[in-house]
Structures are given as C-alpha cells and as structure tokens.
Protein backbone atom coordinates (compact mmCIF):
# COMPACT_ATOMS: atom_id res chain seq x y z
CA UNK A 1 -33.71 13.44 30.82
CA UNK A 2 -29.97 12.01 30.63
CA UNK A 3 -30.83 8.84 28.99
CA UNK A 4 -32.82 10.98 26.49
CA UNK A 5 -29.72 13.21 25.35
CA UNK A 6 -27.69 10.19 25.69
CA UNK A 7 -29.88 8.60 22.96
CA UNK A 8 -30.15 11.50 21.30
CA UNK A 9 -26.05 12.03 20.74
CA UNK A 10 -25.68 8.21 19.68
CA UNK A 11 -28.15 9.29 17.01
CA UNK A 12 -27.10 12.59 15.79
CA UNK A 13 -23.55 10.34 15.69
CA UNK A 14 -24.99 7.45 13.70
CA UNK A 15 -26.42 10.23 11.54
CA UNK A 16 -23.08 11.44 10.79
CA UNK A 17 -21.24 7.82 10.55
CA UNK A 18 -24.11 7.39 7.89
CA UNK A 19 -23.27 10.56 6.26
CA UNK A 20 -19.64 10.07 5.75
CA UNK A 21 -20.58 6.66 4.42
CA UNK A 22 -22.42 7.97 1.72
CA UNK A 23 -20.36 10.14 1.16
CA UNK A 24 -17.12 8.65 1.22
CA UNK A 25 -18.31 5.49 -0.40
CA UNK A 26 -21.70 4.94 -1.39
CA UNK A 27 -22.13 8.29 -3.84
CA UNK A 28 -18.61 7.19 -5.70
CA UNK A 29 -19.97 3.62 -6.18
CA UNK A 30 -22.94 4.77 -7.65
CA UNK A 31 -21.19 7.50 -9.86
CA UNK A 32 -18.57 4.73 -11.30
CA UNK A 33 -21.75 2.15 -11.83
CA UNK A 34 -23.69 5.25 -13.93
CA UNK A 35 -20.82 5.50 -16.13
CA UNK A 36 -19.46 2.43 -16.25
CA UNK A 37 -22.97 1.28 -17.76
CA UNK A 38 -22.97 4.10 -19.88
CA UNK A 39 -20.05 3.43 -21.96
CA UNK A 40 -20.72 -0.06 -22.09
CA UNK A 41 -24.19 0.77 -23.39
CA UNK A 42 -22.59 3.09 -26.41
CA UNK A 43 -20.02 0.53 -27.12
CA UNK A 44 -22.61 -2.00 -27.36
CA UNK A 45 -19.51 -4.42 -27.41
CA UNK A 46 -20.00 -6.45 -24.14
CA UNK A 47 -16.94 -8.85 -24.85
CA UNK A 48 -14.59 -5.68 -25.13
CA UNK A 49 -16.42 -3.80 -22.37
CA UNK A 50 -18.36 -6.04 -19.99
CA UNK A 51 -21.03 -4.62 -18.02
CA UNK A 52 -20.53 -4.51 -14.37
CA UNK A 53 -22.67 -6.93 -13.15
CA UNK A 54 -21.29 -9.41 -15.17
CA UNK A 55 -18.37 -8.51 -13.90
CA UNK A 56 -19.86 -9.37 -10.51
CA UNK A 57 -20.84 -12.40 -10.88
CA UNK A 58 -17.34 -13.32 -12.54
CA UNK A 59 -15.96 -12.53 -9.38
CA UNK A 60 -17.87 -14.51 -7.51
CA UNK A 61 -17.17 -17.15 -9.38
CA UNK A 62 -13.40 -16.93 -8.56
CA UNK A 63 -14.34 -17.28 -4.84
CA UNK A 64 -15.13 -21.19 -5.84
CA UNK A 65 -11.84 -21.82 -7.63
CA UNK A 66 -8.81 -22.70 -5.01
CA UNK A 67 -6.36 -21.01 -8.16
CA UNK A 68 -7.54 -17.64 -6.70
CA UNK A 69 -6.75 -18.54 -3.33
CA UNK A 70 -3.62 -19.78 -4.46
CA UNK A 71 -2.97 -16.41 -6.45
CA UNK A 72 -3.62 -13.92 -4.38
CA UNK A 73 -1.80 -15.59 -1.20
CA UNK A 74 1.50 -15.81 -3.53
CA UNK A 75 1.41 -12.17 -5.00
CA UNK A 76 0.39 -10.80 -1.22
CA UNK A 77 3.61 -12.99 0.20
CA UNK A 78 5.95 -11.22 -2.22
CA UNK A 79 4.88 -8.13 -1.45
CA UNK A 80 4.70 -8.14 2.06
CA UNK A 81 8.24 -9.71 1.80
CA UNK A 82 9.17 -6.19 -0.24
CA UNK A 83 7.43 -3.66 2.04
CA UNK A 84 8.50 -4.84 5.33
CA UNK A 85 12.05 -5.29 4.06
CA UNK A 86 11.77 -1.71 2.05
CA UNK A 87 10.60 0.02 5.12
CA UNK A 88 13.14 -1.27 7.74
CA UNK A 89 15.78 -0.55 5.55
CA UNK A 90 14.95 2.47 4.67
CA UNK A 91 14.27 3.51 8.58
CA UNK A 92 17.39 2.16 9.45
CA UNK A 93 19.01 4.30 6.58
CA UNK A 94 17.21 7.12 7.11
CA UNK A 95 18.52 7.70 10.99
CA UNK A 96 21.94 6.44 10.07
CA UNK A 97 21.95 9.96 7.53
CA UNK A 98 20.04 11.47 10.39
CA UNK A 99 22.85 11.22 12.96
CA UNK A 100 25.48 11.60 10.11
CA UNK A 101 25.40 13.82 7.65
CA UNK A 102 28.66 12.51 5.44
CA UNK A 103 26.68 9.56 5.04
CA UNK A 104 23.34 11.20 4.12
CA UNK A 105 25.73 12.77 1.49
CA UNK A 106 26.98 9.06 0.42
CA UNK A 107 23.50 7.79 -0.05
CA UNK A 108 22.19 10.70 -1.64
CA UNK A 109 23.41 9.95 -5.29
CA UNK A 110 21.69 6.35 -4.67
CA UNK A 111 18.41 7.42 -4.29
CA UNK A 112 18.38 10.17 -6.84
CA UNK A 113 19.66 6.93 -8.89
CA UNK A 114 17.27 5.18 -7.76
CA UNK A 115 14.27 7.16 -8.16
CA UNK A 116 15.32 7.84 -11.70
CA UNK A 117 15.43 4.63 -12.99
CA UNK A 118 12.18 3.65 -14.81
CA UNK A 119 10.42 0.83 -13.25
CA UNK A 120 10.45 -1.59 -16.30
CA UNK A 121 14.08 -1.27 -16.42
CA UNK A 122 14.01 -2.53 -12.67
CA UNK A 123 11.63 -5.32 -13.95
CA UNK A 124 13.71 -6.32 -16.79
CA UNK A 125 17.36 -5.89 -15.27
CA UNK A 126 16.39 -7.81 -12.10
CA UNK A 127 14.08 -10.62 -13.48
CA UNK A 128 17.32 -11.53 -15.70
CA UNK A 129 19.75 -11.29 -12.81
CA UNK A 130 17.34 -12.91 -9.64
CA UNK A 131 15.21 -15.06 -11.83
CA UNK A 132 11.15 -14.97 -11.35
CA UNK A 133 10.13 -15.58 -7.75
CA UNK A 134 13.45 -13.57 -6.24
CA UNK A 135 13.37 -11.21 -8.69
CA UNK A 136 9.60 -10.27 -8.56
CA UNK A 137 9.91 -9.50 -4.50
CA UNK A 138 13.57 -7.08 -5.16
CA UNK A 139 11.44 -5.18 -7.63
CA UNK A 140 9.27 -4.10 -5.63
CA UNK A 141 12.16 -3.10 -2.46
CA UNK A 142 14.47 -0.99 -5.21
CA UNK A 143 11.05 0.78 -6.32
CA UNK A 144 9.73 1.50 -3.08
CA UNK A 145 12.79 1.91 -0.41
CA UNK A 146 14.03 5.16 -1.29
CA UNK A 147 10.03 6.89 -1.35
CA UNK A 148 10.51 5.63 2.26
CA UNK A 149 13.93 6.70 2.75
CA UNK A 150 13.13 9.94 1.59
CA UNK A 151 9.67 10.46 3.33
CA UNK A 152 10.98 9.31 7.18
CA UNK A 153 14.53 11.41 6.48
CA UNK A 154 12.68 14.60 5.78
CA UNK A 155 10.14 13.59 8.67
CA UNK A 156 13.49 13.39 11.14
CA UNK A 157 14.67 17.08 9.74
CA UNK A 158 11.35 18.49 10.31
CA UNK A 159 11.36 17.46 13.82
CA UNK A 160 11.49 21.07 15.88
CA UNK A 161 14.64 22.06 16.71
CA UNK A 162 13.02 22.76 20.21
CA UNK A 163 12.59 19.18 20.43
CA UNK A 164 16.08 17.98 19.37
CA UNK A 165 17.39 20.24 22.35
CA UNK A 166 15.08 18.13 25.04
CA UNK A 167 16.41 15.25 23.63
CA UNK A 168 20.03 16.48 24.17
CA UNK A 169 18.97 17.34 28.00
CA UNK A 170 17.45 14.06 28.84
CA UNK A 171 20.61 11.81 28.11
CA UNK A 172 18.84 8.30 27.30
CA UNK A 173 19.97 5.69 25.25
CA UNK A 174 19.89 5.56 21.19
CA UNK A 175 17.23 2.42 21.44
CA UNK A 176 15.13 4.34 24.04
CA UNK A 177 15.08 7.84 21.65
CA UNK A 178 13.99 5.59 18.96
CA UNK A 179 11.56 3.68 20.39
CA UNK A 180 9.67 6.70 22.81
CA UNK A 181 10.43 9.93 21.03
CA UNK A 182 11.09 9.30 17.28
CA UNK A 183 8.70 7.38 16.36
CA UNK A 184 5.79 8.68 18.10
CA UNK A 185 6.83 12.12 16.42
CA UNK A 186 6.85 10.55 12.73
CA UNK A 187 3.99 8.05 13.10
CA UNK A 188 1.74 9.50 10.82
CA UNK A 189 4.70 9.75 7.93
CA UNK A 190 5.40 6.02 9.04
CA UNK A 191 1.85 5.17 8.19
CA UNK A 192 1.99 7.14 4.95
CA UNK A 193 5.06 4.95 3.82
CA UNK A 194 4.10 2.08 4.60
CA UNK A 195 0.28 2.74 3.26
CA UNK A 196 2.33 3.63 -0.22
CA UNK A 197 4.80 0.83 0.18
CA UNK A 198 1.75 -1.63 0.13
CA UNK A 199 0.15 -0.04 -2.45
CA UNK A 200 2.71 0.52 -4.88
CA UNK A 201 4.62 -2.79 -4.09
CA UNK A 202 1.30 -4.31 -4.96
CA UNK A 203 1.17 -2.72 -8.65
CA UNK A 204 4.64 -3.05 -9.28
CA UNK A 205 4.55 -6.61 -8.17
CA UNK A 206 1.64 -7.86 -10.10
CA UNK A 207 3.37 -5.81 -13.32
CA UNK A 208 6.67 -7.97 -12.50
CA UNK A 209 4.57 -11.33 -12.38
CA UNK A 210 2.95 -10.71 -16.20
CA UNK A 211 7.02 -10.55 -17.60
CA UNK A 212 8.65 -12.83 -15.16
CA UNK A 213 5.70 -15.22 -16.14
CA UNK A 214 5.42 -16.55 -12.27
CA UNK A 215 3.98 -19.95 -11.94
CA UNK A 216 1.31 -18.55 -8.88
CA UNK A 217 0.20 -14.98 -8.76
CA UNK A 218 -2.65 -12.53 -9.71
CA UNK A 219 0.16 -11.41 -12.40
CA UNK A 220 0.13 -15.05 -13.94
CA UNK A 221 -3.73 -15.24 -13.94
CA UNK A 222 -4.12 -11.41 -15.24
CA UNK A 223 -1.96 -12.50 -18.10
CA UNK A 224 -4.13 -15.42 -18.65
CA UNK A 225 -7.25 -13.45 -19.01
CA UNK A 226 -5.44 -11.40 -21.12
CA UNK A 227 -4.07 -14.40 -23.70
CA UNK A 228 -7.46 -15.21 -24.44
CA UNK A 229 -9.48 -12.01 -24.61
CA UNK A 230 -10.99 -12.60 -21.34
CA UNK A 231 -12.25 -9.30 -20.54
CA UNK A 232 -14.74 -10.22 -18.35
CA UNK A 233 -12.12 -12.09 -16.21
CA UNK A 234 -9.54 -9.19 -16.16
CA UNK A 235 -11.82 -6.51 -15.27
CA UNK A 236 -12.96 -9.22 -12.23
CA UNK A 237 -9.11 -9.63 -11.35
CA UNK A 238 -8.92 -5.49 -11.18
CA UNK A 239 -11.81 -4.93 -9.43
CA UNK A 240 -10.15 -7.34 -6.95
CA UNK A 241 -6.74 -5.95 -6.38
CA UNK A 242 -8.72 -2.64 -6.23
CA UNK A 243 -10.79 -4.15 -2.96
CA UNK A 244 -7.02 -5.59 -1.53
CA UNK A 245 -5.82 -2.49 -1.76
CA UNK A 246 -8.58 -1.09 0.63
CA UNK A 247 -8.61 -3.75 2.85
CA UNK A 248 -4.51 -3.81 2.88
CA UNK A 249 -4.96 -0.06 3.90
CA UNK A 250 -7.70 0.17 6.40
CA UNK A 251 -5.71 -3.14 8.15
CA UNK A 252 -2.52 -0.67 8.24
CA UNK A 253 -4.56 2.56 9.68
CA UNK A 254 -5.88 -0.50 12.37
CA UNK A 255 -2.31 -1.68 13.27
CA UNK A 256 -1.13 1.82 13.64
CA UNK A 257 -3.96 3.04 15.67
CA UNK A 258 -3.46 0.27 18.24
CA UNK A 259 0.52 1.12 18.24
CA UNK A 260 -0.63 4.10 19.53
CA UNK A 261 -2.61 3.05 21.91
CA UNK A 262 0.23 0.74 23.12
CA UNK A 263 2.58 3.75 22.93
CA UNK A 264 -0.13 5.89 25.43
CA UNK A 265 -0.32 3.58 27.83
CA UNK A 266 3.57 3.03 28.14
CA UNK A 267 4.04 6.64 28.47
C-alpha cells in the first residue's frame, strides 16, 4: 500500500513537472513557430524573412565554425566583467547611503544622471574616450550600476523596522550583519539585479560591439550578417543570444539557490 501511493505521488508530480513544461515552454514555442511561418508564407520573400527551419539549420552550422566559439566567449567575458563589477559597486554603494544618509543625498543626483542619459550617448561618449574593448565593458557598468544601486537601496529601506531594532540589540560586527542578516533578507532583489544586470549588459554590450566595430564578438559577427544581407545568419545569431540569455538566467537562479542552501546550513 505505501509503495503504491509513493508511486502514485511521483506520478501525479511528473504530471505536473510535464504540465508546467508545456506550459511554460512548449505551447510558446509552438505559438512563435505558427506565426513565424505565417508571415514568412505572406511575404513569400525568404531572403528578407527566412523561415525558421532554415534558420535552424544555420545555427547549426555555426556550431562547426571555431569564429562562434570565439564570439560568443569574447562578448560573454565583457559582460561578465560589467555585471560583476556593476553589482559590487553598486552593493557597496548602496549600504554606504544605507548607513549614511548625507551620502545617499550626494549620490542621488548621479544616478538620476545616470539613468537619464540615453544609452547611445553612453556608447558613443565612452567608445571615443576608452577605445573598443575598454569601452564596450564600461558601457555596460554606467548602464546597469545604478538599476542595481537603486533596486538593493530600496530593498535595505524596506527592511522592517522591527528588524533593524534586533539588529541594534544583538551588537555584531558590520561584516557579520552583512554577511548573515542583510543579505539573506534581500536575496531575492539580489537575484533580480543581477538576473537584469546579465541580461541587459548582454544587449547593451552586443549594441556597443556593432559601433565600436570589436575585432571578436557576437556584435562584430551580427554586423557582418548585416553588411551583406545575411538574414538568415542574423536571425541565427538572435535566436542565439535569445537561448544565452536563458541559460545565463537559469545558471543565476542555480547559483543563488545553492547560496541558500549554504546560508541554511551555516545558520
């Protein structure tokens, strides 16, 4: 009788792992497929709008060519460079306002400064300044920092004031309050930041390599396809950041569900 309910709850939960499949990815595939092979079938203009599976097999085709290798490793170097950077700068930042409120109201022109400026000016100002390589990872920290200074500063504020009294009653050192109480409380707006750091340095990034003109990147081989009308080969390269963008977040979600875990069993 136990080993039949015991089989019988690992079904009804494959059931559901299969229902949130479908429904999470399988039923939006299929959707995008139907239209996408729709329009192209009205256009009727496969070398201005490719079909999908030639698109497919264009992508496979990068796997065998060692420039893809070489392009994606460059433009994911630059922006890892940029997100890590952006986001311990920006917690740093964000605690120093947190503990002091003259210099929150220092910084505070900054990032409204910041946030105002339109990207391409970033692209343009800094690519003159830093050069190509330089330039095309600073982009991508002045774009994203002060999202993340401004997403873990309000997550500080919102902590309960309940909670900021404990703190004050247990008299532990600044490192200690960091490391065991803050960021356990703001995890989930730490994973949100850096999930939109990635993700945004990413597009930025690959936008910076098509004007900087980069020797290696997915920019420089976008670009490419672009210079001679290769449709086929720049709906491949999109379809492709589109996939690194999932894998770059589901390896994030990983990394910060095994932090917690590590934090648990420390506690």
């Amino acid at each position: 009788m136990h080993v039949f309910m015991r089989e019988l709850r690992m079904l009804s939960k494959k059931k559901k792992m299969l229902s949130i499949l479908y429904t999470k990815y399988i039923k939006p595939i299929f959707l995008i497929l139907f239209f996408w092979y729709m329009i192209a079938y009205v256009l009727a203009n496969t070398w201005l709008f490719p079909y999908p599976h030639t698109i497919f097999i264009r992508m496979i085709q990068f796997m065998f060519e060692k420039d893809f290798y070489f392009a994606i490793m460059f433009t994911l170097k630059r922006v890892f460079i940029a997100s890590i950077l952006s986001i311990i700068v920006a917690f740093i930042f964000a605690f120093l306002c947190y503990y002091n409120k003259k210099l929150q109201y220092m910084i505070r022109p900054f990032i409204l400064l910041f946030r105002s400026i339109p990207n391409i000016s970033y692209v343009l100002i800094i690519l003159v300044f830093l050069g190509n390589e330089i330039g095309t990872t600073m982009i991508c920290f002045f774009i994203t920092f002060p999202t993340i200074f401004t997403t873990i500063y309000h997550a500080l504020t919102d902590i309960h004031k309940y909670m900021n009294f404990v703190i004050q009653m247990y008299p532990e050192s600044l490192f200690y309050k960091i490391y065991r109480v803050y960021i356990p409380l703001i995890k989930s707006n730490l994973k949100s930041s850096s999930i939109n750091a990635v993700s945004l340095s990413l597009k930025v990034g690959i936008m910076a390599e098509i004007i900087g003109s980069v020797n290696i990147g997915i920019g420089r081989e976008m670009y490419q396809c672009k210079l001679f009308f290769d449709m086929e080969g720049l709906f491949a390269w999109t379809v492709w950041v589109l996939l690194m963008l999932l894998c770059l977040e589901k390896i994030i979600e990983y990394i910060f569900r095994i932090l917690t875990i590590m934090f648990i069993k420390k506690a």
